[in-house]
C-alpha atoms as a PDB file:
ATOM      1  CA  UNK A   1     -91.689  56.748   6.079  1.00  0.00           C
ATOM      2  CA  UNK A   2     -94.037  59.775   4.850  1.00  0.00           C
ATOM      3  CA  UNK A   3     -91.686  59.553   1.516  1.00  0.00           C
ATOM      4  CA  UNK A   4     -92.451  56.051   0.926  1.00  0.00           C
ATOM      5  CA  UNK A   5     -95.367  56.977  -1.405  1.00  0.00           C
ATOM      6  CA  UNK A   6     -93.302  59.471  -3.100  1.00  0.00           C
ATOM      7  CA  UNK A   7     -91.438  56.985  -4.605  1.00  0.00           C
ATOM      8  CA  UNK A   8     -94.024  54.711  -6.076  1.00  0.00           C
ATOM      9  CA  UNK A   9     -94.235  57.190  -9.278  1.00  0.00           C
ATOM     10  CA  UNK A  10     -90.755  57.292  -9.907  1.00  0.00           C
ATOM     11  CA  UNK A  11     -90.111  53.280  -9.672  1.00  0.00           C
ATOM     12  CA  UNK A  12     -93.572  53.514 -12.040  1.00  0.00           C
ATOM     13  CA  UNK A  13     -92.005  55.211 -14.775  1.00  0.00           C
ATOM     14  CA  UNK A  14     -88.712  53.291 -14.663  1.00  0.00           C
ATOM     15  CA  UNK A  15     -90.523  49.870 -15.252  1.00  0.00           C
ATOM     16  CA  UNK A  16     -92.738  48.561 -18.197  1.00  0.00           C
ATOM     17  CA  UNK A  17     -95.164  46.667 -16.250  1.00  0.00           C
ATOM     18  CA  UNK A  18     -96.262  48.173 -13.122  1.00  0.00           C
ATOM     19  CA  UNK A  19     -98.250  45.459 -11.898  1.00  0.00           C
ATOM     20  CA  UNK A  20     -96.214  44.436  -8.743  1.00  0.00           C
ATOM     21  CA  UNK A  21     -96.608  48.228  -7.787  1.00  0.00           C
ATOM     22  CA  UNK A  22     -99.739  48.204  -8.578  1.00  0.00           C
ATOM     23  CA  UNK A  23    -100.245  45.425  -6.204  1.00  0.00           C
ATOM     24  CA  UNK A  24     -98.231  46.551  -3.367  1.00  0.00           C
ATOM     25  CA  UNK A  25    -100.262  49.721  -2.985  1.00  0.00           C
ATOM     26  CA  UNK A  26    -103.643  48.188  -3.365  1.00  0.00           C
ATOM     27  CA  UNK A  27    -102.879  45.305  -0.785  1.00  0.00           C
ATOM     28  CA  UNK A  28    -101.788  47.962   1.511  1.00  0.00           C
ATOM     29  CA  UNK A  29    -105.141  50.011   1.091  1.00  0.00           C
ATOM     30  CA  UNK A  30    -106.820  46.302   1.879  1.00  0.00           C
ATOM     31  CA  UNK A  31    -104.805  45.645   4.674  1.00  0.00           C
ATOM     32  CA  UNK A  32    -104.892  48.707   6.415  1.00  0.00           C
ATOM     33  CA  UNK A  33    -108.500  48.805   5.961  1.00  0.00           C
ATOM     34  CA  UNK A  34    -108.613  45.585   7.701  1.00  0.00           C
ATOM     35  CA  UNK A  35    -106.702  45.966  10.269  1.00  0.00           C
ATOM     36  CA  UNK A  36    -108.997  48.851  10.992  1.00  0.00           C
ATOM     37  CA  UNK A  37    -111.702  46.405  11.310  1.00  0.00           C
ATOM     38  CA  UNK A  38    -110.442  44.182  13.624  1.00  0.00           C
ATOM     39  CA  UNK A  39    -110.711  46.847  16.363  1.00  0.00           C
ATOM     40  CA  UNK A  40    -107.688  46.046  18.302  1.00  0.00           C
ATOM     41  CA  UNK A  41    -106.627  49.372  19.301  1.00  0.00           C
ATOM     42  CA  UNK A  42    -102.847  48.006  18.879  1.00  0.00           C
ATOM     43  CA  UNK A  43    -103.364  47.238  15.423  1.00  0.00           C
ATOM     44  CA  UNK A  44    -104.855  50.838  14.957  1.00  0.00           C
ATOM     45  CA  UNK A  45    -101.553  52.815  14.041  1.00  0.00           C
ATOM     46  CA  UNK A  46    -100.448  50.145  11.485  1.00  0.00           C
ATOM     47  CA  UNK A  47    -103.614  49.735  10.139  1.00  0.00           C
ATOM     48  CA  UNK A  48    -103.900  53.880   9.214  1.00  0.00           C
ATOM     49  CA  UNK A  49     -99.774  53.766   8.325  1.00  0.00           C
ATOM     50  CA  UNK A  50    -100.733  51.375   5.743  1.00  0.00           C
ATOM     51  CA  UNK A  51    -103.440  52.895   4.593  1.00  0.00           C
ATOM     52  CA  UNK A  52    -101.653  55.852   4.287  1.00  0.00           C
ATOM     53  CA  UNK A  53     -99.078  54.417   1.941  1.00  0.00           C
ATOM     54  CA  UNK A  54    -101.548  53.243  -0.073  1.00  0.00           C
ATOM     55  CA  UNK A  55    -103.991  56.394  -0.669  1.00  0.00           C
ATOM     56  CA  UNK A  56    -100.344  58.366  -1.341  1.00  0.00           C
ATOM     57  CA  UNK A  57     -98.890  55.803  -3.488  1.00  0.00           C
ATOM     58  CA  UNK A  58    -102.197  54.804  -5.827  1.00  0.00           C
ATOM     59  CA  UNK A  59    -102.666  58.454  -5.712  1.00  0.00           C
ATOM     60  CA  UNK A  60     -98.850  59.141  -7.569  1.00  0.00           C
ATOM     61  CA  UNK A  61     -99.387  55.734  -9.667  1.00  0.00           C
ATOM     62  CA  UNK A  62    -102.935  57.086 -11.187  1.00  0.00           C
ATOM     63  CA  UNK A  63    -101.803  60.043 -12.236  1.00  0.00           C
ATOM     64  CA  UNK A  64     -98.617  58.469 -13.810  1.00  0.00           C
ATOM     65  CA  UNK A  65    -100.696  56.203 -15.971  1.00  0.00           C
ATOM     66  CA  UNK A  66    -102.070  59.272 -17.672  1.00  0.00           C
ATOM     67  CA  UNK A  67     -98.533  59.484 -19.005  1.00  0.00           C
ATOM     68  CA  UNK A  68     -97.290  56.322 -19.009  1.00  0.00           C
ATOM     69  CA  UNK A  69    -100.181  55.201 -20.776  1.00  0.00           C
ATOM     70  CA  UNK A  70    -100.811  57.614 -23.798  1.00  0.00           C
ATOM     71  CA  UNK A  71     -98.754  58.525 -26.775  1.00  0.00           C
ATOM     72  CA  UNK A  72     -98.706  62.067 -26.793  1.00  0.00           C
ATOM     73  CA  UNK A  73     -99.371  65.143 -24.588  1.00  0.00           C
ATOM     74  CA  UNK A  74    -102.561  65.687 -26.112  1.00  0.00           C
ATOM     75  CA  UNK A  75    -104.077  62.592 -25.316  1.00  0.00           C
ATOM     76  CA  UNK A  76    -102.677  62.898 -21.732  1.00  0.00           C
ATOM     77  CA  UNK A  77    -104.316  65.997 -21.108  1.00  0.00           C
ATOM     78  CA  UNK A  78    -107.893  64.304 -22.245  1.00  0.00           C
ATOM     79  CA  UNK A  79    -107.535  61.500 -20.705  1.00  0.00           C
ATOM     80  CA  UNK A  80    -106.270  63.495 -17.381  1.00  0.00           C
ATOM     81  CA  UNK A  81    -109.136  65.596 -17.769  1.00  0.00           C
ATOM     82  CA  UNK A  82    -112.244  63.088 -17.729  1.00  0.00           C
ATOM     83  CA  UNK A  83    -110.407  60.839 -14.846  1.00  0.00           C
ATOM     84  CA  UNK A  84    -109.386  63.667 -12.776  1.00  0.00           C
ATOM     85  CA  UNK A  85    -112.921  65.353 -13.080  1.00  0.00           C
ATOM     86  CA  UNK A  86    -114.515  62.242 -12.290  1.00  0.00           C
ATOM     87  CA  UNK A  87    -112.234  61.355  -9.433  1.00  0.00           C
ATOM     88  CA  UNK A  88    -112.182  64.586  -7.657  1.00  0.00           C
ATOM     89  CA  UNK A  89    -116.183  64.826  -7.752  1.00  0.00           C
ATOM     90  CA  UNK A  90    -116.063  61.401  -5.757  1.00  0.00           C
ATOM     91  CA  UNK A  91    -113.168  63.030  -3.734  1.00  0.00           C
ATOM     92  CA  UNK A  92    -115.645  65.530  -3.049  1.00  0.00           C
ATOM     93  CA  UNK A  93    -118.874  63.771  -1.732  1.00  0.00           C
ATOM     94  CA  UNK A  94    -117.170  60.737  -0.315  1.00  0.00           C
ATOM     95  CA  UNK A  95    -116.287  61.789   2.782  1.00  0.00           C
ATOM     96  CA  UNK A  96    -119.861  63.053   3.381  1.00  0.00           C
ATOM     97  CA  UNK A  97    -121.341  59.727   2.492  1.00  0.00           C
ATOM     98  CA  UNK A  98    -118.881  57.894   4.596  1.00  0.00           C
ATOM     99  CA  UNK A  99    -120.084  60.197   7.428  1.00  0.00           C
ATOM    100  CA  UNK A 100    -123.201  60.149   6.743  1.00  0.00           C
ATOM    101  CA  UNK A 101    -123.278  56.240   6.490  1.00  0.00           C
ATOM    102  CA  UNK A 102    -121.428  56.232   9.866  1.00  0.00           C
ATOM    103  CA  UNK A 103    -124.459  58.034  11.619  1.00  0.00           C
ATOM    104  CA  UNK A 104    -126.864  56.040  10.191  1.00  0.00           C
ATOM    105  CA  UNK A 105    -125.044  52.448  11.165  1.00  0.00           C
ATOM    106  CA  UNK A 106    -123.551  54.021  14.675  1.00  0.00           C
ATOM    107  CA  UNK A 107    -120.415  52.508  13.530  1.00  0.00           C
ATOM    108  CA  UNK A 108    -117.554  52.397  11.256  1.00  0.00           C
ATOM    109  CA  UNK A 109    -118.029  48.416  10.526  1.00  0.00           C
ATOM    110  CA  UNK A 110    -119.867  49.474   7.254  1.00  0.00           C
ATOM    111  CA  UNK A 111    -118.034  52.308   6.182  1.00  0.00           C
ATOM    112  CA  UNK A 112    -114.442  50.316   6.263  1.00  0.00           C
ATOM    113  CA  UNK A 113    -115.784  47.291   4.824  1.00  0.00           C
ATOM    114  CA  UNK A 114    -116.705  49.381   1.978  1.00  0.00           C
ATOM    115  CA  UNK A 115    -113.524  50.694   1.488  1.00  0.00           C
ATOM    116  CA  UNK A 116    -111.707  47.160   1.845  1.00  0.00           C
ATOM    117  CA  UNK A 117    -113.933  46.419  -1.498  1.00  0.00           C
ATOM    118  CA  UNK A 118    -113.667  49.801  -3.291  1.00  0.00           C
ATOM    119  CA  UNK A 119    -109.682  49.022  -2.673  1.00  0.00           C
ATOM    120  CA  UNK A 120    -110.330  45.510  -4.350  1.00  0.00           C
ATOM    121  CA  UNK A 121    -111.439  46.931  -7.057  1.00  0.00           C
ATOM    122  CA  UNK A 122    -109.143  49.228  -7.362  1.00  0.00           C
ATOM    123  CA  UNK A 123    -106.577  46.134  -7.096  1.00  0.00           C
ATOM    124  CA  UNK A 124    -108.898  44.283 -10.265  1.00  0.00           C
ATOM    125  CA  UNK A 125    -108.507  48.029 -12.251  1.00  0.00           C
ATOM    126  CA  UNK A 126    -105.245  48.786 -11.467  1.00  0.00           C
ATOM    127  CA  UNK A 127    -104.086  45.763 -12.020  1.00  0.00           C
ATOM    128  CA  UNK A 128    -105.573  46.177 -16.021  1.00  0.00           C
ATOM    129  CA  UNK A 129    -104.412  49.685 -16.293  1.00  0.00           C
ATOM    130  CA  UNK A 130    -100.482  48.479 -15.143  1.00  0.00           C
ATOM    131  CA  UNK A 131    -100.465  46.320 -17.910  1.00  0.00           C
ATOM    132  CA  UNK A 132     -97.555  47.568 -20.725  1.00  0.00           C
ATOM    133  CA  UNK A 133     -99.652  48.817 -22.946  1.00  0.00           C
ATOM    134  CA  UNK A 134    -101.013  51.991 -24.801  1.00  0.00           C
ATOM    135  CA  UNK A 135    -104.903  53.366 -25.133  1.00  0.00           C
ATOM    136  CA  UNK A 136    -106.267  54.569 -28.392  1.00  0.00           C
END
């Protein structure tokens, strides 16, 4: 099962369109989130398996597109560059601002239903970046 999003990348760059991937790992992400919300401490360990497959697997997809997506290495490396910097800063205070969000609501209500809509829109860009197609 922990291979599952291993194998996202390599189905990514043996398809055109990556859309249905793309898909599959953000509704994941959304489900997982939601089950999460529900509370039901059954639905607990599917709800963080899910979201686990879908962190891992968008994770392996993103950094795909920088190749997938660009004709050279050059352009790779730049585009790499600016997404990755920006990404890991977020990587980097997220986790404080969920924690801090959860102290200030006494609850993790907030905090998931703001990742259930950061994973939406991660759906809506993913879904534009899966396209087969090149930037320039």
């Amino acid at each position: 099962m922990y291979r599952l999003p291993l194998s996202f990348p390599i189905l990514a760059g043996r398809t055109r369109d990556q859309r249905v991937l793309t898909a599959i790992t953000c509704s994941s992400l959304i489900v997982g989130y939601a089950l999460l919300l529900t509370g039901i401490a059954s639905l607990v360990t599917i709800g963080v398996t899910l979201a686990g497959i879908g962190a891992g697997a968008s994770f392996g997809m993103v950094t795909m597109f920088f190749v997938l997506r660009t004709k050279d290495a050059r352009q790779a490396a730049s585009l790499s560059g600016m997404a990755q910097s920006f990404g890991y800063m977020l990587a980097a205070v997220g986790p404080l601002l969920f924690g801090m969000l959860h102290d200030w609501t006494k609850g993790w209500t907030l905090p998931l239903l703001i990742q259930v809509i950061l994973a939406i829109a991660l759906l809506i860009a993913g879904i534009q970046a899966s396209k087969n197609r090149m930037i320039g």
